[in-house]
PDB file of N, CA and C in Angstrom:
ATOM      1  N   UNK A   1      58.657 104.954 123.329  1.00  0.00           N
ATOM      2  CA  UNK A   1      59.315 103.683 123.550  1.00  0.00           C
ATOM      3  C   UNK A   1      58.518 102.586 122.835  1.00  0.00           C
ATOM      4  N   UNK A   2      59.307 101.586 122.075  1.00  0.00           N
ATOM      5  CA  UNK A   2      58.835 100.390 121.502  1.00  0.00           C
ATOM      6  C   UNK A   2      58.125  99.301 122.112  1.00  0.00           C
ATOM      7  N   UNK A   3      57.056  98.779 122.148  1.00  0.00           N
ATOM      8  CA  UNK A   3      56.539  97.792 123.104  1.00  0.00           C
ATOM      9  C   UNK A   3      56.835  96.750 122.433  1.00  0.00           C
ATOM     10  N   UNK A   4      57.717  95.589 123.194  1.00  0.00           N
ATOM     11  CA  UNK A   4      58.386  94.347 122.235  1.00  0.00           C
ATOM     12  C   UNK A   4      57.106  93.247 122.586  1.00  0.00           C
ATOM     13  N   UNK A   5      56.939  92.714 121.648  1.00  0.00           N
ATOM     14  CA  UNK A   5      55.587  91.407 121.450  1.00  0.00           C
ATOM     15  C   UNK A   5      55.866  90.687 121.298  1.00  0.00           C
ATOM     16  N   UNK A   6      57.390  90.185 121.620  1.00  0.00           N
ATOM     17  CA  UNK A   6      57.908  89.062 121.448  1.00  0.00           C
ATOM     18  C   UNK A   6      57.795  88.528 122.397  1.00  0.00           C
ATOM     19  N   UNK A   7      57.051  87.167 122.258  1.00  0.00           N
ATOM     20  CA  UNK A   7      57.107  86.258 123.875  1.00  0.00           C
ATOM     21  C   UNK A   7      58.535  85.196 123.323  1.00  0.00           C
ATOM     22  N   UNK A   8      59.615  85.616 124.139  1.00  0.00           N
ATOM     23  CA  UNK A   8      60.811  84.811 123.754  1.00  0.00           C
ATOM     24  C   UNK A   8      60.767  83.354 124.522  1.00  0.00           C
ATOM     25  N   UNK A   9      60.075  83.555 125.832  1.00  0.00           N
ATOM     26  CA  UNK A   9      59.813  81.860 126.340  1.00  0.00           C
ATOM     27  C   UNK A   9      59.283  80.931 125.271  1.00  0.00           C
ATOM     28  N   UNK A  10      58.641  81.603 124.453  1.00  0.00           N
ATOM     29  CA  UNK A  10      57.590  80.518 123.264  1.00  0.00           C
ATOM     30  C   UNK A  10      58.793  79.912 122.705  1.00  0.00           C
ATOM     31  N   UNK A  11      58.992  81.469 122.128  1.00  0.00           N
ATOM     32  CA  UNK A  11      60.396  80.946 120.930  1.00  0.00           C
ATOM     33  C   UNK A  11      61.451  80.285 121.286  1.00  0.00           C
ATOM     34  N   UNK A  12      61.864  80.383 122.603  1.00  0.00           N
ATOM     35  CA  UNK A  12      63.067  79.309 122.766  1.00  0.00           C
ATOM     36  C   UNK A  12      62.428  78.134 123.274  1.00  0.00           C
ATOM     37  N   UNK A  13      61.163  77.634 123.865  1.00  0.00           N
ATOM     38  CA  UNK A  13      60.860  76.359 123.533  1.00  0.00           C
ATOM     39  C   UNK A  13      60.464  76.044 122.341  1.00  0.00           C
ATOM     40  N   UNK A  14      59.812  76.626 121.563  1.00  0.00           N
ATOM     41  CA  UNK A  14      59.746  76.084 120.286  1.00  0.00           C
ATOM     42  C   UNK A  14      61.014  75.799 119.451  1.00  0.00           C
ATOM     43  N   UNK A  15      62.264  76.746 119.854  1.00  0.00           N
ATOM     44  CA  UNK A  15      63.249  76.112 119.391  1.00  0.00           C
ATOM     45  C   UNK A  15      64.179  75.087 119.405  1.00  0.00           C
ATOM     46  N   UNK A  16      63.813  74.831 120.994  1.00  0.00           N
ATOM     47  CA  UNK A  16      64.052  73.386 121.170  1.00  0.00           C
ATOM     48  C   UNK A  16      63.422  72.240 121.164  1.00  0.00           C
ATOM     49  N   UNK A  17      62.364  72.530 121.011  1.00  0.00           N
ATOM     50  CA  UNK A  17      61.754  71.553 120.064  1.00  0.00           C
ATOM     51  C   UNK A  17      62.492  71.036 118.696  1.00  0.00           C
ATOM     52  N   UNK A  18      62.367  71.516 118.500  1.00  0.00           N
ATOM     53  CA  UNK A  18      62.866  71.671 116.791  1.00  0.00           C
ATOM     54  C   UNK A  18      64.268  70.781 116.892  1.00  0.00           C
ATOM     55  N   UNK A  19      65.018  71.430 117.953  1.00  0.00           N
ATOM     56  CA  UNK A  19      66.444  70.860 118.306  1.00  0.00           C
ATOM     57  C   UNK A  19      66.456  69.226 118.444  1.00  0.00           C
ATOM     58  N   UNK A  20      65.682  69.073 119.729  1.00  0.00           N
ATOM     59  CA  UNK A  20      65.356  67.634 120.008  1.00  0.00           C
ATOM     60  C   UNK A  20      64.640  66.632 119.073  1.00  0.00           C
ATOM     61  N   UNK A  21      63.970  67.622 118.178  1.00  0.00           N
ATOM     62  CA  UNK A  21      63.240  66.422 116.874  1.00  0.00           C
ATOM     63  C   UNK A  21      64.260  66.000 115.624  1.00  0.00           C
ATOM     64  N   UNK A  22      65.497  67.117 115.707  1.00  0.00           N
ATOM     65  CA  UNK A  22      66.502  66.949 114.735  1.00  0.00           C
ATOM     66  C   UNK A  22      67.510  66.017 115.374  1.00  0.00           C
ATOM     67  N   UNK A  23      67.833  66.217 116.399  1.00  0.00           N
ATOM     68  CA  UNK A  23      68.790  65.209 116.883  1.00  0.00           C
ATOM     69  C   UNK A  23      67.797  63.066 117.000  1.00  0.00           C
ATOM     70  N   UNK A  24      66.708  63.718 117.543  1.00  0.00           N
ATOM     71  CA  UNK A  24      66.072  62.177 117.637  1.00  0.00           C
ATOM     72  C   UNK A  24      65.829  61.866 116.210  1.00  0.00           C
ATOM     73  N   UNK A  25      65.470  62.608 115.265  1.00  0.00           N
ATOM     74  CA  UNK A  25      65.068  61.817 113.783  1.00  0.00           C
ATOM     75  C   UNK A  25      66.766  61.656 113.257  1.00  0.00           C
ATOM     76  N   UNK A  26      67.619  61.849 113.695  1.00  0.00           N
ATOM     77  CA  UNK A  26      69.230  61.837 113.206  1.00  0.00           C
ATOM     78  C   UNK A  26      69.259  60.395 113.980  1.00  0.00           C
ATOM     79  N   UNK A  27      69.199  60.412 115.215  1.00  0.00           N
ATOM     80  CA  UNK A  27      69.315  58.706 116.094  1.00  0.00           C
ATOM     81  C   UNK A  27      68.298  57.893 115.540  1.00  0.00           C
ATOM     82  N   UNK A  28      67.340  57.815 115.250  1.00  0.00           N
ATOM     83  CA  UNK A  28      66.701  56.736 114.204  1.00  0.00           C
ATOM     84  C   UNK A  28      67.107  56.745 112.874  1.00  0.00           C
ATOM     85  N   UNK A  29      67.650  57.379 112.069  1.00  0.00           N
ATOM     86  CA  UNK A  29      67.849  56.921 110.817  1.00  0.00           C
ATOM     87  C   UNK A  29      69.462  55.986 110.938  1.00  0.00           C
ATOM     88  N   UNK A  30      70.342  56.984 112.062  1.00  0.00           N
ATOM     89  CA  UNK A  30      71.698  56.238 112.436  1.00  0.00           C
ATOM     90  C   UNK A  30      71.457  54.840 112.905  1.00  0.00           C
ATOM     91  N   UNK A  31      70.286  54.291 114.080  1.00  0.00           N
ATOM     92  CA  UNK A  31      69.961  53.645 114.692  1.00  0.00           C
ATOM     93  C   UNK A  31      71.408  53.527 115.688  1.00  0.00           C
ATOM     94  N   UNK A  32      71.638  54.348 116.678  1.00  0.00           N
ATOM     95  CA  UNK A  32      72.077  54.581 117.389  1.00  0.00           C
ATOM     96  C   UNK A  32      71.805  53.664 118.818  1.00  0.00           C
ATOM     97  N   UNK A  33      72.688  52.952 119.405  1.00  0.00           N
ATOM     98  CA  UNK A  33      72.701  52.102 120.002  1.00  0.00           C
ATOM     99  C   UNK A  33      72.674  52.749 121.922  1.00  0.00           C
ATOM    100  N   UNK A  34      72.106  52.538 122.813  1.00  0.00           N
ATOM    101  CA  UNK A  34      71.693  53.070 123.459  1.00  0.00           C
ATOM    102  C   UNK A  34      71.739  51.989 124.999  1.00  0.00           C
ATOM    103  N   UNK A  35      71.629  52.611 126.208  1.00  0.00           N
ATOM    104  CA  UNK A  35      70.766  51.667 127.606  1.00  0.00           C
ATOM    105  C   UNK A  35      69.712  51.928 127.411  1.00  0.00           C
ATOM    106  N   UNK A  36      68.973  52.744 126.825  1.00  0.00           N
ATOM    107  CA  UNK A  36      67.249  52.740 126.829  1.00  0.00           C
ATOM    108  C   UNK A  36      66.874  53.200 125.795  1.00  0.00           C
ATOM    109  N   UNK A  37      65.663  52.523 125.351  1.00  0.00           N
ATOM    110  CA  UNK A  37      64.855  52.906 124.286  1.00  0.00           C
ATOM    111  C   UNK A  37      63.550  53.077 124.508  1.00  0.00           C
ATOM    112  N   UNK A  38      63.064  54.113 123.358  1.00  0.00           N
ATOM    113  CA  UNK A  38      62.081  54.347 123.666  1.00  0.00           C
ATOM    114  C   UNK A  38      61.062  54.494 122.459  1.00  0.00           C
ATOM    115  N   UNK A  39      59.643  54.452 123.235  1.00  0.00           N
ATOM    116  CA  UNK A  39      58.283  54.575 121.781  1.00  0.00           C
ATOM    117  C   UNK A  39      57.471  55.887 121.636  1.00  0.00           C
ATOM    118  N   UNK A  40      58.270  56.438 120.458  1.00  0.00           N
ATOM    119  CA  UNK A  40      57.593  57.634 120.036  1.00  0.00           C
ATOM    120  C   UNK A  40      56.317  57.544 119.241  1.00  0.00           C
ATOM    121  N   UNK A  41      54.952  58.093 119.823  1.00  0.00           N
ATOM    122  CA  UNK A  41      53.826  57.806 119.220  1.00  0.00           C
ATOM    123  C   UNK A  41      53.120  59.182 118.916  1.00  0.00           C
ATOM    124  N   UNK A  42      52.532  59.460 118.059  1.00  0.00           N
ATOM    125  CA  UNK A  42      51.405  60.514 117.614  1.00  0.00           C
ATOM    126  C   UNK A  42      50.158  59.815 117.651  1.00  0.00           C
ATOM    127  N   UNK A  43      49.449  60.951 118.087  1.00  0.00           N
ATOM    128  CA  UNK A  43      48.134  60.747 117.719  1.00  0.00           C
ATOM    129  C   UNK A  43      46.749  62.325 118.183  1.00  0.00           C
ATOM    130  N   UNK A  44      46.106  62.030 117.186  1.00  0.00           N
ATOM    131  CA  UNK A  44      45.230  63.162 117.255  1.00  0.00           C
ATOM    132  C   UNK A  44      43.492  63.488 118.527  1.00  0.00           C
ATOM    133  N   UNK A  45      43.806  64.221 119.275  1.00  0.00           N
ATOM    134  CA  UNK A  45      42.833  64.043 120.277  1.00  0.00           C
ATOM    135  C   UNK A  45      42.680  65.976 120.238  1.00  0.00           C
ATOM    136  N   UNK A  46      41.478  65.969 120.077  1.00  0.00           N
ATOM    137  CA  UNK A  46      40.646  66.916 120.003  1.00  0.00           C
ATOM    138  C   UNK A  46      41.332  68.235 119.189  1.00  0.00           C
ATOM    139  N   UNK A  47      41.459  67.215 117.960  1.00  0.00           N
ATOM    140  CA  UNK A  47      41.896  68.591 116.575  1.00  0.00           C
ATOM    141  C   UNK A  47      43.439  69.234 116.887  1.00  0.00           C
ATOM    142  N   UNK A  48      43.833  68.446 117.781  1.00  0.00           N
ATOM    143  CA  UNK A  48      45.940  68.353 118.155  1.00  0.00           C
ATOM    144  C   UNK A  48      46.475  67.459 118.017  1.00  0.00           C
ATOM    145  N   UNK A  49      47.387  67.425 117.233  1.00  0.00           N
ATOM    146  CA  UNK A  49      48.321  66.033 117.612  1.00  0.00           C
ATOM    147  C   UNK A  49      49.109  66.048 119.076  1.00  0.00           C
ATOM    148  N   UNK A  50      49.244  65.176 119.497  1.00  0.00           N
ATOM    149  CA  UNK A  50      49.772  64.740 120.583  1.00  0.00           C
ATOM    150  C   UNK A  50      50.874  63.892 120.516  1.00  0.00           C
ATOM    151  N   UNK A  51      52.101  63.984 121.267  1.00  0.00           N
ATOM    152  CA  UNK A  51      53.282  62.967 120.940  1.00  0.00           C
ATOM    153  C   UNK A  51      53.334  62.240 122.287  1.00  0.00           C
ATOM    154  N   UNK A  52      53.587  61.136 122.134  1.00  0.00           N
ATOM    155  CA  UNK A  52      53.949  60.433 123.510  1.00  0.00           C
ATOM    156  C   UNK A  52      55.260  59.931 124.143  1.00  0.00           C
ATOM    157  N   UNK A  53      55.953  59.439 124.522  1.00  0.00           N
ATOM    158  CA  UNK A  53      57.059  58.717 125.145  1.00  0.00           C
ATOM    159  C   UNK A  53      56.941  58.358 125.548  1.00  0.00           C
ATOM    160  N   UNK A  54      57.416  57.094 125.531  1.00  0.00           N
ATOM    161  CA  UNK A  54      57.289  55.726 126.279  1.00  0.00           C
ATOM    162  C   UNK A  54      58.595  54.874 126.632  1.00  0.00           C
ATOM    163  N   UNK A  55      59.191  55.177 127.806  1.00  0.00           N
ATOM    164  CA  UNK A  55      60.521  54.124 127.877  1.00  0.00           C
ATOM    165  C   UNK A  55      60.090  52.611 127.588  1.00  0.00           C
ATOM    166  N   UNK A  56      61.057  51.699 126.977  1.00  0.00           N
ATOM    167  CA  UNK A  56      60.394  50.001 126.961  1.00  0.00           C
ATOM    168  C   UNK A  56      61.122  49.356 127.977  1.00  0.00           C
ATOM    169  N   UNK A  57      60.748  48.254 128.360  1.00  0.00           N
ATOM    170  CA  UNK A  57      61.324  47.548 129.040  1.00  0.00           C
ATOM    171  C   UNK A  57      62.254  46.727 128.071  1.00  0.00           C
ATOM    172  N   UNK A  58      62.768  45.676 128.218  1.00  0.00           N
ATOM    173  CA  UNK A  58      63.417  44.333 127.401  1.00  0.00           C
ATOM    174  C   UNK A  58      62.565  43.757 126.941  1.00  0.00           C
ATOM    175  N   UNK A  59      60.959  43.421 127.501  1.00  0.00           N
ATOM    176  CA  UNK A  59      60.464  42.567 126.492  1.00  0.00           C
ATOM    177  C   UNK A  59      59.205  43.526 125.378  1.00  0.00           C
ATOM    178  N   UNK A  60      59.412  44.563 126.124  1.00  0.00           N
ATOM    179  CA  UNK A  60      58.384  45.792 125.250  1.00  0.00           C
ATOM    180  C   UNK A  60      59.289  46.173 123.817  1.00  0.00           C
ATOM    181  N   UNK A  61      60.663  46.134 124.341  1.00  0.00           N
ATOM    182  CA  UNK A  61      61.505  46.513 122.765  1.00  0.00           C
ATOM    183  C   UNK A  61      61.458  45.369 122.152  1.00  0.00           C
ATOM    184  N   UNK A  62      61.554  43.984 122.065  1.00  0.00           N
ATOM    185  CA  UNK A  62      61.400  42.933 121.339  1.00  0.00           C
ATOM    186  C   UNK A  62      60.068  42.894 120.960  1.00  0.00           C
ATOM    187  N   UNK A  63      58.874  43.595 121.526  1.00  0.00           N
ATOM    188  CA  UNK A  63      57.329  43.402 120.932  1.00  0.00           C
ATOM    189  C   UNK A  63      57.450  44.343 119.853  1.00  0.00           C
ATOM    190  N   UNK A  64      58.167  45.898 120.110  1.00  0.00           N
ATOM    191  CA  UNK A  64      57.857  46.829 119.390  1.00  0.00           C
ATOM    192  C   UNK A  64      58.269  46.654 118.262  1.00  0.00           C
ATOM    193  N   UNK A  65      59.832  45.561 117.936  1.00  0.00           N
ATOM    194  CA  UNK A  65      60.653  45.397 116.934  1.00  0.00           C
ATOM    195  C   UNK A  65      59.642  44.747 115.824  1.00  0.00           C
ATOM    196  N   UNK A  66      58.902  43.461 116.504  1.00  0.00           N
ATOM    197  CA  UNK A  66      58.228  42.390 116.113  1.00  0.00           C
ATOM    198  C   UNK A  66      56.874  43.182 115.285  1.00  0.00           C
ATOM    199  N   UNK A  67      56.434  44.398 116.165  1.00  0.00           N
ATOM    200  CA  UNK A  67      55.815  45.067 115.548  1.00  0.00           C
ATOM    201  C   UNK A  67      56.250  45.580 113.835  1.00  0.00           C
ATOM    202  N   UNK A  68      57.203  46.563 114.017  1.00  0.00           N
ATOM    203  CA  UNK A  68      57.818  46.844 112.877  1.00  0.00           C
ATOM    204  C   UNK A  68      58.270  45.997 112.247  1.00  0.00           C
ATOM    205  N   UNK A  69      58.620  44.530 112.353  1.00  0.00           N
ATOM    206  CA  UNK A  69      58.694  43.794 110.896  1.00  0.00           C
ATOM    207  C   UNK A  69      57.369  42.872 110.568  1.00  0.00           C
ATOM    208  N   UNK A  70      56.237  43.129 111.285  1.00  0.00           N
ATOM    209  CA  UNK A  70      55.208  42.404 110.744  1.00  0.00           C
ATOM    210  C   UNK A  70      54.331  42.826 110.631  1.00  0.00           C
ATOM    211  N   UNK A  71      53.632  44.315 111.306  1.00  0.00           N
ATOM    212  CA  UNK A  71      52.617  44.465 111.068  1.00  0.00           C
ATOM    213  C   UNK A  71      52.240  45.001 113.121  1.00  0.00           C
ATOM    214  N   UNK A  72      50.745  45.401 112.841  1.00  0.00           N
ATOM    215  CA  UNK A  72      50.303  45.025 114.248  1.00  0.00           C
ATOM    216  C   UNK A  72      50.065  43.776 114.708  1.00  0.00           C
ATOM    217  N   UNK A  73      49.789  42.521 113.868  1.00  0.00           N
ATOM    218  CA  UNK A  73      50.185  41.475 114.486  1.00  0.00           C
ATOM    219  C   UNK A  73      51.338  40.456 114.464  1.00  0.00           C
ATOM    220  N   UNK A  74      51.372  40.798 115.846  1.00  0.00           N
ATOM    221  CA  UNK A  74      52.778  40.026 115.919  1.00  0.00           C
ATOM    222  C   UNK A  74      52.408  38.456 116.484  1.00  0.00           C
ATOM    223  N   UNK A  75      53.481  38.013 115.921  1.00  0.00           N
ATOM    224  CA  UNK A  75      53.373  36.543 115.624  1.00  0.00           C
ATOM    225  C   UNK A  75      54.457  35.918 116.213  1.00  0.00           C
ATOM    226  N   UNK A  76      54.451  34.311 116.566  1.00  0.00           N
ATOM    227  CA  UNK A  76      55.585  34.013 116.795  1.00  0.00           C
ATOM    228  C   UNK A  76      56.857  33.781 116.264  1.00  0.00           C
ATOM    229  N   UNK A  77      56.325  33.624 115.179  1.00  0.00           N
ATOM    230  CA  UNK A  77      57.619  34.065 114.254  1.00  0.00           C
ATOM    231  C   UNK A  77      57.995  35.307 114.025  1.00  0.00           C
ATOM    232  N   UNK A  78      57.228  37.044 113.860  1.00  0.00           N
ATOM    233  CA  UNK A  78      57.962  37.862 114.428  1.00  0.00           C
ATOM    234  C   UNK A  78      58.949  38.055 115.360  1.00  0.00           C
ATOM    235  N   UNK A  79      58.136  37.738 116.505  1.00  0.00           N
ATOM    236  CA  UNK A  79      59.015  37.614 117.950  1.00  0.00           C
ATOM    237  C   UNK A  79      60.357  36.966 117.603  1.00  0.00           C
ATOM    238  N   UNK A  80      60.386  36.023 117.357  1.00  0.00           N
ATOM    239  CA  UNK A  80      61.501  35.053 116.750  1.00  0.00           C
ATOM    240  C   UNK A  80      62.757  35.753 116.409  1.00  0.00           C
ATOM    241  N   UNK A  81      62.369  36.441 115.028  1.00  0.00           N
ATOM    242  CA  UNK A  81      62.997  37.923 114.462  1.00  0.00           C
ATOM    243  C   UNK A  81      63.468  38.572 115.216  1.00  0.00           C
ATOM    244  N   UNK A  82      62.345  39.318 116.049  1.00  0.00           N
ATOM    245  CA  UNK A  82      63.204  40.347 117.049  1.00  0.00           C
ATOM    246  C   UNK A  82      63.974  39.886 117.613  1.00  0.00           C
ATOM    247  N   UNK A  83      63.752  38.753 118.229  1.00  0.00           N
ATOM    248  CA  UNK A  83      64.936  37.947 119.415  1.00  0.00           C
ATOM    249  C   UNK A  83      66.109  38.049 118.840  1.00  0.00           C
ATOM    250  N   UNK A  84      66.165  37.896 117.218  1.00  0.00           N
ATOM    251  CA  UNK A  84      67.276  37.122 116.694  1.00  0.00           C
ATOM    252  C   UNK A  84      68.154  38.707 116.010  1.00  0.00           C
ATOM    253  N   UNK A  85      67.167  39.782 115.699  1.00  0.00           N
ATOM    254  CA  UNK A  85      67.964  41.121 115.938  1.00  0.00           C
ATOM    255  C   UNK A  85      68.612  41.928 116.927  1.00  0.00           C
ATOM    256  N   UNK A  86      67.581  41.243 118.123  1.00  0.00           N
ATOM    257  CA  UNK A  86      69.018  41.747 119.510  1.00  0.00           C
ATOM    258  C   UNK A  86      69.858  41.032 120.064  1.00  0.00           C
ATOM    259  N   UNK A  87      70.135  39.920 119.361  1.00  0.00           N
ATOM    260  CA  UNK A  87      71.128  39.206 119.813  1.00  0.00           C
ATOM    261  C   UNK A  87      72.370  39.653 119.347  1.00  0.00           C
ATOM    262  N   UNK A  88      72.280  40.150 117.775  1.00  0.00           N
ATOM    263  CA  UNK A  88      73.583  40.769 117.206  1.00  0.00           C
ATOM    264  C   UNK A  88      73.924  42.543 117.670  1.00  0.00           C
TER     265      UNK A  88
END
């Protein structure tokens, strides 16, 4: 008899992985309109990357926006910006 070495729990989370990173990198390039948003972060801690999630509040998505059109510092005229992108 064949001894199977397949650990299939791996493989079907790893495949949904895969699933959920294709559908979320498809909703950011669409920019898909939503009740909640959220902050996807990487970062490397002890030779792994690590991903995070972060739901925002209302004024955390207007910081994060302000972020992405200026830089890490955000300014009041960033802010400004963001305000004036979630209004439309």
């Amino acid at each position: 008899m064949t001894i199977d070495h397949i650990r299939y729990d791996i493989l079907a989370q790893e495949a949904l992985r895969g699933v959920v990173r294709t559908v979320l990198a498809d909703a950011a390039k669409r920019g898909l309109l939503g009740d909640h948003h959220f902050k996807i972060s990487k970062h490397v801690a002890s030779g792994r990357t690590r991903t995070a999630i972060t739901m925002l509040s209302d004024d955390d998505r207007t910081r994060e926006i302000a972020r992405m059109l200026g830089g890490e510092k955000i300014t009041r005229v960033t802010l400004e910006h963001a305000r004036e992108l979630l209004k439309k």
